[in-house]
PDB file of N, CA and C in Angstrom:
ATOM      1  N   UNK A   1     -65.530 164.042 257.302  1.00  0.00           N
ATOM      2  CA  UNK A   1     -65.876 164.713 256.068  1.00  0.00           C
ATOM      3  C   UNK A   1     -64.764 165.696 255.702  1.00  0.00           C
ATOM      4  N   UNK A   2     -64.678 165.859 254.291  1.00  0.00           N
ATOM      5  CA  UNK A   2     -63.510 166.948 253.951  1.00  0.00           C
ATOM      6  C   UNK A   2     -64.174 167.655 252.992  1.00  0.00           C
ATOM      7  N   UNK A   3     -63.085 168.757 252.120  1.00  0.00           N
ATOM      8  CA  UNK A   3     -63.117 169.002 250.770  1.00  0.00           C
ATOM      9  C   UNK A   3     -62.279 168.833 250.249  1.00  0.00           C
ATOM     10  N   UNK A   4     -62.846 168.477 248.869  1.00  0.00           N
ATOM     11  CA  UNK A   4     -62.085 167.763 247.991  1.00  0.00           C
ATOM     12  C   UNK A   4     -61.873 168.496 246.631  1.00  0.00           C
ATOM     13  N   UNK A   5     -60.923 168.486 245.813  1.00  0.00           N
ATOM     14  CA  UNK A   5     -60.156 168.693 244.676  1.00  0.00           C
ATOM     15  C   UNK A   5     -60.382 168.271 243.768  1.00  0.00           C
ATOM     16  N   UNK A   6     -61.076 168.579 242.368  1.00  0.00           N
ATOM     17  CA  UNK A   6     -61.228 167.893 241.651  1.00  0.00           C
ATOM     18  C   UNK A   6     -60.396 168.031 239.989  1.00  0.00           C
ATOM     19  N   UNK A   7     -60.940 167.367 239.123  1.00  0.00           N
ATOM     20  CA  UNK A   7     -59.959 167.806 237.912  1.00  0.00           C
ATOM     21  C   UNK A   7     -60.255 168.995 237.337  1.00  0.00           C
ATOM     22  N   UNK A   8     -61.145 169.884 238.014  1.00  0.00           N
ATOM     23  CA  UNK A   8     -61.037 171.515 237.281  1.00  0.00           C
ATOM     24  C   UNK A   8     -59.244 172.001 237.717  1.00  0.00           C
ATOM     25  N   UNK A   9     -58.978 171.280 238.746  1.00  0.00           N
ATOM     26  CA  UNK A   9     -57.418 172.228 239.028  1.00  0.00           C
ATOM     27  C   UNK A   9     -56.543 171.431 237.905  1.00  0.00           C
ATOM     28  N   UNK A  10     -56.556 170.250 237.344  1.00  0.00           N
ATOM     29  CA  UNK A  10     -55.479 169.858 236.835  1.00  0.00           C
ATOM     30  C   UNK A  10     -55.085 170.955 235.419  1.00  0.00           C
ATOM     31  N   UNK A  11     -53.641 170.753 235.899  1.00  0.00           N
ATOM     32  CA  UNK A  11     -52.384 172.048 234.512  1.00  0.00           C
ATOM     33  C   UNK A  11     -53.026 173.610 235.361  1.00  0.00           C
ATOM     34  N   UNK A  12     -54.135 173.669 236.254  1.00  0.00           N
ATOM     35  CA  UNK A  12     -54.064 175.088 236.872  1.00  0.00           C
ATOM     36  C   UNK A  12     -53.820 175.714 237.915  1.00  0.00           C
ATOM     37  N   UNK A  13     -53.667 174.810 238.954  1.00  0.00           N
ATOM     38  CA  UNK A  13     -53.127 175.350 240.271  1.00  0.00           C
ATOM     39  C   UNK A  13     -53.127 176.327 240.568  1.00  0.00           C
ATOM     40  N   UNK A  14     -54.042 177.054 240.509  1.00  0.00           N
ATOM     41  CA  UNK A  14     -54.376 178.334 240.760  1.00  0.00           C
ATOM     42  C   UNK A  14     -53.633 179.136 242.336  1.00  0.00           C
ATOM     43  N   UNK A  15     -53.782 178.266 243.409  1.00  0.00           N
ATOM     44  CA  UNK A  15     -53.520 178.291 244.557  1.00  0.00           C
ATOM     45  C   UNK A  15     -53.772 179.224 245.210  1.00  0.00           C
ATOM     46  N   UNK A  16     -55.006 180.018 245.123  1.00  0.00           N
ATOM     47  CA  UNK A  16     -55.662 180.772 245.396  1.00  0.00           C
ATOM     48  C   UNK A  16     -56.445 180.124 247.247  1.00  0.00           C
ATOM     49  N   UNK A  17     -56.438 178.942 246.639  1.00  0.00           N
ATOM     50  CA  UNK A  17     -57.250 178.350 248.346  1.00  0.00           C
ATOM     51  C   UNK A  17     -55.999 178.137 248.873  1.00  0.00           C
ATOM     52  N   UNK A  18     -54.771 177.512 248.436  1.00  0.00           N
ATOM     53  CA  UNK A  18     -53.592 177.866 249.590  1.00  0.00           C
ATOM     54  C   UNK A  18     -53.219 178.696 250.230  1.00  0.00           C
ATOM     55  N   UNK A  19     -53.592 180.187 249.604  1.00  0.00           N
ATOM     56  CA  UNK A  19     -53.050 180.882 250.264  1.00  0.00           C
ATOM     57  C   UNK A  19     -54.333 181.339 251.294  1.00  0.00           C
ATOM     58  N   UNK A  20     -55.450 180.774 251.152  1.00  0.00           N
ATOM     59  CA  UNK A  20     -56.705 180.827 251.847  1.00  0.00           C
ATOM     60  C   UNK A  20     -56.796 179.793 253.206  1.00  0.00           C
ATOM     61  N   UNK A  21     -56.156 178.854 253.133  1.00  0.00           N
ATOM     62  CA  UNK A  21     -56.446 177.818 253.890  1.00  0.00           C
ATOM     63  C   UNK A  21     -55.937 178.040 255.567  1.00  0.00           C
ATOM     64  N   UNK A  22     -56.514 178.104 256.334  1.00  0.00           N
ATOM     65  CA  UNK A  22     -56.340 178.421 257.420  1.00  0.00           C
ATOM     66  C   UNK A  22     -54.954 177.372 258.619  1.00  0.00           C
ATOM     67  N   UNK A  23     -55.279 176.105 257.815  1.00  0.00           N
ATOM     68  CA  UNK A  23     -54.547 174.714 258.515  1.00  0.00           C
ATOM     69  C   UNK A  23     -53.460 173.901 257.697  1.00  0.00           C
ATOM     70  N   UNK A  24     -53.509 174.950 256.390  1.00  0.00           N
ATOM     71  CA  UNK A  24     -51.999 174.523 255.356  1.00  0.00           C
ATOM     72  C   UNK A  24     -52.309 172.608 255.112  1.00  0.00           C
ATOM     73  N   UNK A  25     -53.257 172.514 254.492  1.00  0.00           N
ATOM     74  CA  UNK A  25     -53.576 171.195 254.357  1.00  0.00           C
ATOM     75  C   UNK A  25     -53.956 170.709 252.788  1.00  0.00           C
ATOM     76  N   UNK A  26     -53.584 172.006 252.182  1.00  0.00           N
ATOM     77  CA  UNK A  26     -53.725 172.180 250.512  1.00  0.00           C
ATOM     78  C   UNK A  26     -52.224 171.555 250.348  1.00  0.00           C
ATOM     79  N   UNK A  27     -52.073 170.359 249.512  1.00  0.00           N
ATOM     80  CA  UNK A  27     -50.825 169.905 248.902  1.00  0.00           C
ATOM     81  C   UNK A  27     -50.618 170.106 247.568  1.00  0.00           C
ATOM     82  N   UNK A  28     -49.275 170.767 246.730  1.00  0.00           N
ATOM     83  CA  UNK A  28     -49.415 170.714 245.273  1.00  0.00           C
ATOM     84  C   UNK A  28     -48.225 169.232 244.619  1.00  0.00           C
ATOM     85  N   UNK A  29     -49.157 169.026 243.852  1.00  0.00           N
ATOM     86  CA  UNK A  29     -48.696 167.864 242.706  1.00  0.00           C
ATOM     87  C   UNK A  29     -48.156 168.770 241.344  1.00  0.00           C
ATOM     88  N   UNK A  30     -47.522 168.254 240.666  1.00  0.00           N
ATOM     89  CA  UNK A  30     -46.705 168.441 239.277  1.00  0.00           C
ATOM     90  C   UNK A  30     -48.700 169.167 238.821  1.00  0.00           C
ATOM     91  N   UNK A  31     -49.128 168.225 238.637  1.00  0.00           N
ATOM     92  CA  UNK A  31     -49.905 168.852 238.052  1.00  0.00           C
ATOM     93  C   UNK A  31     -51.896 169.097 238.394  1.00  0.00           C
ATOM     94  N   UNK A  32     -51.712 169.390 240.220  1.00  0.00           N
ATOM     95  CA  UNK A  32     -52.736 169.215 240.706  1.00  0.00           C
ATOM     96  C   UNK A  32     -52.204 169.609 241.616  1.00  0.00           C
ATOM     97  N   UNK A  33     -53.065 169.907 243.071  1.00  0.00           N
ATOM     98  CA  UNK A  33     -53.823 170.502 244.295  1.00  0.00           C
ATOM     99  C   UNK A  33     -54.476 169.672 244.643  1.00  0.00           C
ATOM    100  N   UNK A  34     -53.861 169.231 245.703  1.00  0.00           N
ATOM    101  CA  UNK A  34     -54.726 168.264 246.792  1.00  0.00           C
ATOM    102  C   UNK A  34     -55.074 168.336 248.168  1.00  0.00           C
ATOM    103  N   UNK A  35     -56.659 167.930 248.718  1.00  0.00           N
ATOM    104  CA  UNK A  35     -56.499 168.367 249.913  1.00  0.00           C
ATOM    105  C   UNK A  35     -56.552 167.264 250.957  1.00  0.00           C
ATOM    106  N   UNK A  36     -55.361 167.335 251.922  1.00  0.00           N
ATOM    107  CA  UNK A  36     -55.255 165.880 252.876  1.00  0.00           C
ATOM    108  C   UNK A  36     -56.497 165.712 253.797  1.00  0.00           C
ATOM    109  N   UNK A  37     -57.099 164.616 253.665  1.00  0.00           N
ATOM    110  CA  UNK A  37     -58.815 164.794 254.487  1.00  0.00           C
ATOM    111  C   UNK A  37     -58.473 163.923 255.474  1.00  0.00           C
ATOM    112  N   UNK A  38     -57.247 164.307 256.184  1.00  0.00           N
ATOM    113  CA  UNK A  38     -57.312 164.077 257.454  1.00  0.00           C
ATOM    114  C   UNK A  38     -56.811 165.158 258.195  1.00  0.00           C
ATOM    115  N   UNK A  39     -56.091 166.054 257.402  1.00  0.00           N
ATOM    116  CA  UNK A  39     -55.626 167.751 257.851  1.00  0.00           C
ATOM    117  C   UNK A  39     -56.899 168.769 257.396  1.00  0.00           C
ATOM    118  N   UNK A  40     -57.797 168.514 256.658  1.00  0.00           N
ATOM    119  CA  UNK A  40     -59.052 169.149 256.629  1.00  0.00           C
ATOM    120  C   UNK A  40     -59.544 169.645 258.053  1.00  0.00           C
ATOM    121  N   UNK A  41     -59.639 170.987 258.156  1.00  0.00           N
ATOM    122  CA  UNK A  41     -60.557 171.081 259.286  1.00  0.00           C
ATOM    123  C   UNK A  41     -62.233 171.403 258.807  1.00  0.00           C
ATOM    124  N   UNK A  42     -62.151 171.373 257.770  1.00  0.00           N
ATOM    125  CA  UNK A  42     -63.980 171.434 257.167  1.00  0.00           C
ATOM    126  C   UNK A  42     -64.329 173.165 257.043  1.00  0.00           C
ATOM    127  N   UNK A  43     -63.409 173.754 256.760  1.00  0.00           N
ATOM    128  CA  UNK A  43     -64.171 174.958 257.199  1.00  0.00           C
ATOM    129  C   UNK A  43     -64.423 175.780 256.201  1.00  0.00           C
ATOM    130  N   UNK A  44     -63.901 175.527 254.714  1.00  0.00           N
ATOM    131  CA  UNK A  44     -64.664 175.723 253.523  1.00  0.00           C
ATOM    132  C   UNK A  44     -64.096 177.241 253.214  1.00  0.00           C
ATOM    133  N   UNK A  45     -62.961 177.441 253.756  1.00  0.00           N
ATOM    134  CA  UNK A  45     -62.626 178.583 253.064  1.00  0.00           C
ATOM    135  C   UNK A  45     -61.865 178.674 251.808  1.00  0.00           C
ATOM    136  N   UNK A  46     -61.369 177.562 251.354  1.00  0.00           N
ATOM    137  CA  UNK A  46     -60.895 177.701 249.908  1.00  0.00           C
ATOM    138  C   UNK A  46     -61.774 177.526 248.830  1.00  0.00           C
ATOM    139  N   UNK A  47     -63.288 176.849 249.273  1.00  0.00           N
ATOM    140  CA  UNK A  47     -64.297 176.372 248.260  1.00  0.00           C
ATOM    141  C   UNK A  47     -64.273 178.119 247.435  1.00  0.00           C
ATOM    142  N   UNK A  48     -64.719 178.862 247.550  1.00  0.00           N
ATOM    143  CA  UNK A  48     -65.391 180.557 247.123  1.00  0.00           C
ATOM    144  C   UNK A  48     -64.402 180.732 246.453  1.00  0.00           C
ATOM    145  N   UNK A  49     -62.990 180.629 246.572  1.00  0.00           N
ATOM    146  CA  UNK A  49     -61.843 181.202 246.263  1.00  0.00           C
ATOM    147  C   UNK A  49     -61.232 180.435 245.445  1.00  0.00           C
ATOM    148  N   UNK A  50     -61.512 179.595 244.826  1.00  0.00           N
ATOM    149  CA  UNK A  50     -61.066 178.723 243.585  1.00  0.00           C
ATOM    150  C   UNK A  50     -61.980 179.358 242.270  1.00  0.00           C
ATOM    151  N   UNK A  51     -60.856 179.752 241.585  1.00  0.00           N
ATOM    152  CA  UNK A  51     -61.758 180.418 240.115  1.00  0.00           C
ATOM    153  C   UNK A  51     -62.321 179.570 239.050  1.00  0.00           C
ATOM    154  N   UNK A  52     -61.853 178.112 239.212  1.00  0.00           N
ATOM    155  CA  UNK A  52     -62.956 176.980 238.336  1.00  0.00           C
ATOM    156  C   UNK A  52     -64.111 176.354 239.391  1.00  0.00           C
ATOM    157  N   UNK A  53     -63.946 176.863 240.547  1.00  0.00           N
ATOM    158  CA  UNK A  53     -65.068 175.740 241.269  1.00  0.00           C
ATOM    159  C   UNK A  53     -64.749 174.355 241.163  1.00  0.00           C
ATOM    160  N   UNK A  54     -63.269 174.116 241.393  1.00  0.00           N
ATOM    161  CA  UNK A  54     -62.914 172.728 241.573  1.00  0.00           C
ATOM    162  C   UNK A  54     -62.852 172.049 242.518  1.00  0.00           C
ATOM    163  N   UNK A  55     -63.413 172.806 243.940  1.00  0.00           N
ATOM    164  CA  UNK A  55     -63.075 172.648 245.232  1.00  0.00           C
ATOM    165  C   UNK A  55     -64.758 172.466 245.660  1.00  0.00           C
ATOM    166  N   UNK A  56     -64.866 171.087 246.280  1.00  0.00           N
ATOM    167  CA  UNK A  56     -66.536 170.856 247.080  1.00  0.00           C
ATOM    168  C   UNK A  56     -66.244 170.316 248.088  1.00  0.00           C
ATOM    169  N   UNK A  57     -67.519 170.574 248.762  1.00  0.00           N
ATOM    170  CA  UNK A  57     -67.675 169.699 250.073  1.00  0.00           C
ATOM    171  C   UNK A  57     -67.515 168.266 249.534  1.00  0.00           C
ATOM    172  N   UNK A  58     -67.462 167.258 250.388  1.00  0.00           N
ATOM    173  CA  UNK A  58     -67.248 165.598 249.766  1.00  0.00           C
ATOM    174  C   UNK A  58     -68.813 165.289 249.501  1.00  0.00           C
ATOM    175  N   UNK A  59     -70.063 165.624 249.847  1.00  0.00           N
ATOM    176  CA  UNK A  59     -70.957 165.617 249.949  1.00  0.00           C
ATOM    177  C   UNK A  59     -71.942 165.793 248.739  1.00  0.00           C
ATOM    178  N   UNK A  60     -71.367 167.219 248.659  1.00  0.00           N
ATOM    179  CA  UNK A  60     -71.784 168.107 247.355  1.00  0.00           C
ATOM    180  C   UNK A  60     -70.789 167.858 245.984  1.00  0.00           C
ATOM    181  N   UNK A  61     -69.844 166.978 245.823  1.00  0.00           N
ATOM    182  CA  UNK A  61     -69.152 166.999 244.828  1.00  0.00           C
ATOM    183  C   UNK A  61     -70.173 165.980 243.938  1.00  0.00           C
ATOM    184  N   UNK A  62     -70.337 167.189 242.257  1.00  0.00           N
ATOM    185  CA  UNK A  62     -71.053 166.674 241.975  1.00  0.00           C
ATOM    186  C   UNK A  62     -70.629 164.916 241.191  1.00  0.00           C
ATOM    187  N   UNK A  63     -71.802 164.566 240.312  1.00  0.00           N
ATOM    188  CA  UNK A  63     -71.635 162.447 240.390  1.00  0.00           C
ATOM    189  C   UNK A  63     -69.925 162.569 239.552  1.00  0.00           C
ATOM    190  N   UNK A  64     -69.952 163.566 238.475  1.00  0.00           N
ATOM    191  CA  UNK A  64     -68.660 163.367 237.807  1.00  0.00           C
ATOM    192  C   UNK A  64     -67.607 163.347 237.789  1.00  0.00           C
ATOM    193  N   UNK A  65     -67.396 164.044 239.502  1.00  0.00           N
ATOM    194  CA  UNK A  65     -66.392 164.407 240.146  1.00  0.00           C
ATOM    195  C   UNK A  65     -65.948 163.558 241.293  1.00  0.00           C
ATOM    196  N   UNK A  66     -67.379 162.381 241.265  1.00  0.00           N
ATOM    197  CA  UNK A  66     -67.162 161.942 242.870  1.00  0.00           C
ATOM    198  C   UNK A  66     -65.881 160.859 243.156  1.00  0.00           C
ATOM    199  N   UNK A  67     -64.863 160.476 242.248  1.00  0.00           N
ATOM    200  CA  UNK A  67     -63.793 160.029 241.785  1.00  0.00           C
ATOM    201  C   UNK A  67     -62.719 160.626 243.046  1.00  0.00           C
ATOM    202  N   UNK A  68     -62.779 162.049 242.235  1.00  0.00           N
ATOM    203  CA  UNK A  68     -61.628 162.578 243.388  1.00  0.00           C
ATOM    204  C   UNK A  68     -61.772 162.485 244.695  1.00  0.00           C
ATOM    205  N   UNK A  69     -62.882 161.877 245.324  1.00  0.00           N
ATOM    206  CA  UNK A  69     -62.628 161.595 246.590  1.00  0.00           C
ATOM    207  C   UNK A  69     -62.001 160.480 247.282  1.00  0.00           C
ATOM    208  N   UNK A  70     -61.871 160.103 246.434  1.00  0.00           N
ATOM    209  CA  UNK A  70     -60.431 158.780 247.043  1.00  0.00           C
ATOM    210  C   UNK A  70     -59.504 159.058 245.891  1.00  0.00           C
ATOM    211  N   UNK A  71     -59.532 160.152 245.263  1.00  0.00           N
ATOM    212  CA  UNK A  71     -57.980 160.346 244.551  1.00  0.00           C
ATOM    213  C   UNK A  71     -57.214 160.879 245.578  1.00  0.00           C
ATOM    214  N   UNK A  72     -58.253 162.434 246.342  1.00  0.00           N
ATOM    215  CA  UNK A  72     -57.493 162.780 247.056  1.00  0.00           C
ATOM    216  C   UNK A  72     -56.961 162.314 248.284  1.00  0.00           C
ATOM    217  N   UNK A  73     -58.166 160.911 248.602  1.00  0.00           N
ATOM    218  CA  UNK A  73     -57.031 160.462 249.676  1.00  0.00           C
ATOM    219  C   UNK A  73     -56.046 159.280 249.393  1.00  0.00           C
ATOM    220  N   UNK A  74     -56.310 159.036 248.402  1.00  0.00           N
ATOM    221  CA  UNK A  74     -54.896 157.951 247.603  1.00  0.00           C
ATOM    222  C   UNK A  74     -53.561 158.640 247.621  1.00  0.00           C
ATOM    223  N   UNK A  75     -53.702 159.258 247.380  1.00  0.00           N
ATOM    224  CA  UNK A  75     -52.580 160.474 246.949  1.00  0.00           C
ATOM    225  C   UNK A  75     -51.249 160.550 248.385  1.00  0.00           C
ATOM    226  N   UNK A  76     -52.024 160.343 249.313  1.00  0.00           N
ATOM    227  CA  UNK A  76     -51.636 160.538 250.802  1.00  0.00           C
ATOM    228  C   UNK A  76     -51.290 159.058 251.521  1.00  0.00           C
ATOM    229  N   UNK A  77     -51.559 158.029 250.539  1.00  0.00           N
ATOM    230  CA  UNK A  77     -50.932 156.941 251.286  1.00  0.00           C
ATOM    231  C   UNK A  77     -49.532 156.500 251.967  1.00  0.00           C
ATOM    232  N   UNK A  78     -48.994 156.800 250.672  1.00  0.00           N
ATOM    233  CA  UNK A  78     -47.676 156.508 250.951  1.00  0.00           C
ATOM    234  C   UNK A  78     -46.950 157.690 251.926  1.00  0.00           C
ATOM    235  N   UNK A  79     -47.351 159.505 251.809  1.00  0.00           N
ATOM    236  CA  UNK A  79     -47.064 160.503 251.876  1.00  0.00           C
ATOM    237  C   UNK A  79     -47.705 160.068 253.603  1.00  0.00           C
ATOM    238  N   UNK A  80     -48.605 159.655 254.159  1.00  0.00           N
ATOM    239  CA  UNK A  80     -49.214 160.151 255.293  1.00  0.00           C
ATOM    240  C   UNK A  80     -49.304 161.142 255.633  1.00  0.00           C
ATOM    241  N   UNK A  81     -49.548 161.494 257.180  1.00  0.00           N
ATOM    242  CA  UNK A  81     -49.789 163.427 257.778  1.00  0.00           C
ATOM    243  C   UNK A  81     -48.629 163.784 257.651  1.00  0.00           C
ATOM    244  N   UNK A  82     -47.777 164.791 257.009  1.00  0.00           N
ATOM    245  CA  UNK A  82     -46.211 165.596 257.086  1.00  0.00           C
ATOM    246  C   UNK A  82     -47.000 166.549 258.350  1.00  0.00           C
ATOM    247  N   UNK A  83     -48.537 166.956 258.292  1.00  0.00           N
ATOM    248  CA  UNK A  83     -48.394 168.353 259.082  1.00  0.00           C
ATOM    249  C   UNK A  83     -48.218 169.776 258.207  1.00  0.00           C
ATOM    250  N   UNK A  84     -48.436 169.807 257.344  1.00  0.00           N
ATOM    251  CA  UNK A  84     -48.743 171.180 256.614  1.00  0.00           C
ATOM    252  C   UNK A  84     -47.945 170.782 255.375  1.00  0.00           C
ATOM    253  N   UNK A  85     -48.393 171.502 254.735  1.00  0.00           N
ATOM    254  CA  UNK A  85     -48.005 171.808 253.203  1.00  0.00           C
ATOM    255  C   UNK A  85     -46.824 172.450 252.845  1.00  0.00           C
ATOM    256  N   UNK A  86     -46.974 173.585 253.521  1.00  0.00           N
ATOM    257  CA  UNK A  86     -45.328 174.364 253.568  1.00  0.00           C
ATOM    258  C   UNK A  86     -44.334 174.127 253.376  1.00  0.00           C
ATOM    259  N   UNK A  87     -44.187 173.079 254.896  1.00  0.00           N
ATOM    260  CA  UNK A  87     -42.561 172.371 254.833  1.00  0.00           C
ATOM    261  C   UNK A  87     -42.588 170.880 254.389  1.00  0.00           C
ATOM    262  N   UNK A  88     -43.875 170.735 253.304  1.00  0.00           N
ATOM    263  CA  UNK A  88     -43.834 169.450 252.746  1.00  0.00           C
ATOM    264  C   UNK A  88     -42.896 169.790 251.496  1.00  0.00           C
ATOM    265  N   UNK A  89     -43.200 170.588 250.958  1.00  0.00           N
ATOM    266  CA  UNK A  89     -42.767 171.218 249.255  1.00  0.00           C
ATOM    267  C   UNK A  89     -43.680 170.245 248.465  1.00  0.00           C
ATOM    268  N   UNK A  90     -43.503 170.379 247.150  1.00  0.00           N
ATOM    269  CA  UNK A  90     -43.992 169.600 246.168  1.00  0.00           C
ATOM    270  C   UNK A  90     -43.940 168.260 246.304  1.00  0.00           C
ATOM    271  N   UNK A  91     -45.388 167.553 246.052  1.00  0.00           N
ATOM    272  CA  UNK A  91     -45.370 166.193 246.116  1.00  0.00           C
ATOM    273  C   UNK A  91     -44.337 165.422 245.423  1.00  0.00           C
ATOM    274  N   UNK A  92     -43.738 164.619 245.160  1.00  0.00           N
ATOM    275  CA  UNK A  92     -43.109 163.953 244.076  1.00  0.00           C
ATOM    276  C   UNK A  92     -43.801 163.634 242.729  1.00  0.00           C
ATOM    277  N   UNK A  93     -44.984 163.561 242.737  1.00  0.00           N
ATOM    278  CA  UNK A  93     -45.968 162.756 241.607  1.00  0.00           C
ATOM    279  C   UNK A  93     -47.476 163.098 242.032  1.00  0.00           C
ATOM    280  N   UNK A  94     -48.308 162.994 241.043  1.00  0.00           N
ATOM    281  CA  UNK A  94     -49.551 162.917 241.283  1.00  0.00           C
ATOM    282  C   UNK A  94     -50.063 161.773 241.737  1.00  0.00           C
ATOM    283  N   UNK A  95     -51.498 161.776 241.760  1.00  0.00           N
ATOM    284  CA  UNK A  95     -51.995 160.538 241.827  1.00  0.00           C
ATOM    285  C   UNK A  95     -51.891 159.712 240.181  1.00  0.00           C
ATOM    286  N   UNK A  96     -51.997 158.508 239.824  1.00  0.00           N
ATOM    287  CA  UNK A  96     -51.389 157.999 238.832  1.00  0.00           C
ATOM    288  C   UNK A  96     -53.037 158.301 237.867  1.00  0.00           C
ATOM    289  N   UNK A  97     -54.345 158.446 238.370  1.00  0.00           N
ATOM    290  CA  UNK A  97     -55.553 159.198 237.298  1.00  0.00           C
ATOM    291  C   UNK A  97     -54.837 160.339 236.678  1.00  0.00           C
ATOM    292  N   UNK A  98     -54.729 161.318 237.609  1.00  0.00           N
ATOM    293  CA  UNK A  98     -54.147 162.835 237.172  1.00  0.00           C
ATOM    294  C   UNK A  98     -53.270 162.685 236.583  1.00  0.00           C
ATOM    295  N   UNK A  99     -52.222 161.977 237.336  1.00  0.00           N
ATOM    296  CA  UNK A  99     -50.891 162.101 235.805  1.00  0.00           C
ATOM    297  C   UNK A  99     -51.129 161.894 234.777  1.00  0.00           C
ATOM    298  N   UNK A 100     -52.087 160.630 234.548  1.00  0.00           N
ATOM    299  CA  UNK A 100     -52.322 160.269 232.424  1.00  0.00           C
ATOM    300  C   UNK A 100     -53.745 160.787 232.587  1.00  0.00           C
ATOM    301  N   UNK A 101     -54.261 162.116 233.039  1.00  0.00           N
ATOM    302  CA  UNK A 101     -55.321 162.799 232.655  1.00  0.00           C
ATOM    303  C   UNK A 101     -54.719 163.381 231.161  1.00  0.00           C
ATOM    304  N   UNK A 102     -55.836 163.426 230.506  1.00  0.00           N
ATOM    305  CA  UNK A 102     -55.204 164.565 229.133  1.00  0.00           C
ATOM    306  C   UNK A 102     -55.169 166.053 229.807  1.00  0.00           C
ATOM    307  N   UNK A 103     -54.457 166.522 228.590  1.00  0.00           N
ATOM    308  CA  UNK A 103     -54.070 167.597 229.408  1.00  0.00           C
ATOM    309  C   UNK A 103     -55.678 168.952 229.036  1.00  0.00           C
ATOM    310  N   UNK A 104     -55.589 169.734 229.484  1.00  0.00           N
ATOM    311  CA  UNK A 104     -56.630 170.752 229.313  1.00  0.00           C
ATOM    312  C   UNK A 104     -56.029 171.416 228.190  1.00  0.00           C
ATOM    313  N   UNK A 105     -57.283 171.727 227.668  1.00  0.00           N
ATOM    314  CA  UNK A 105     -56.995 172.201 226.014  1.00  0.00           C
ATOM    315  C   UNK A 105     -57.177 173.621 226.077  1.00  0.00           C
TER     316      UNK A 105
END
């Protein structure tokens, strides 16, 4: 089980749970925040600390959102475990939903 990212972060990256995240497993995209749910340790400290509530348990993400749970692990195919976010830097690209998401108005 993880948490997952949904399109409240897209164009906001707030990164408020990165700097929250205990295991550096928050990745940023051009235009999104993703979290690797295999570097997840479950422990829900970025959920509170996201100012849209874009961040759920995989469980609790509600039906409209339940998408991003294989966005966020699509996202990581090609990328696999780097091992933290840090010395990953910026993804190259989003996932290809998020990129031709419209943008937030």
């Amino acid at each position: 089980m993880t948490y997952v990212i949904s399109q409240g972060c897209i164009d906001l990256k707030d990164r408020a749970c990165v700097d929250e995240c205990p295991v550096d497993c928050i990745y940023e995209g051009p235009r999104m925040l993703y979290i690797h749910p295999d570097e997840c340790v479950d422990c829900g400290a970025c959920e509170p600390v996201c100012p849209v509530e874009a961040i759920a348990y995989e469980d609790d993400l509600p039906s409209e959102s339940a998408g991003y749970l294989a966005i966020n692990a699509e996202v990581f195919a090609d990328l696999g475990s780097p091992g933290g976010a840090a010395g990953a830097g910026m993804m190259p690209a989003d996932h290809p939903l998020v990129a031709a998401a419209q943008a937030s108005a």
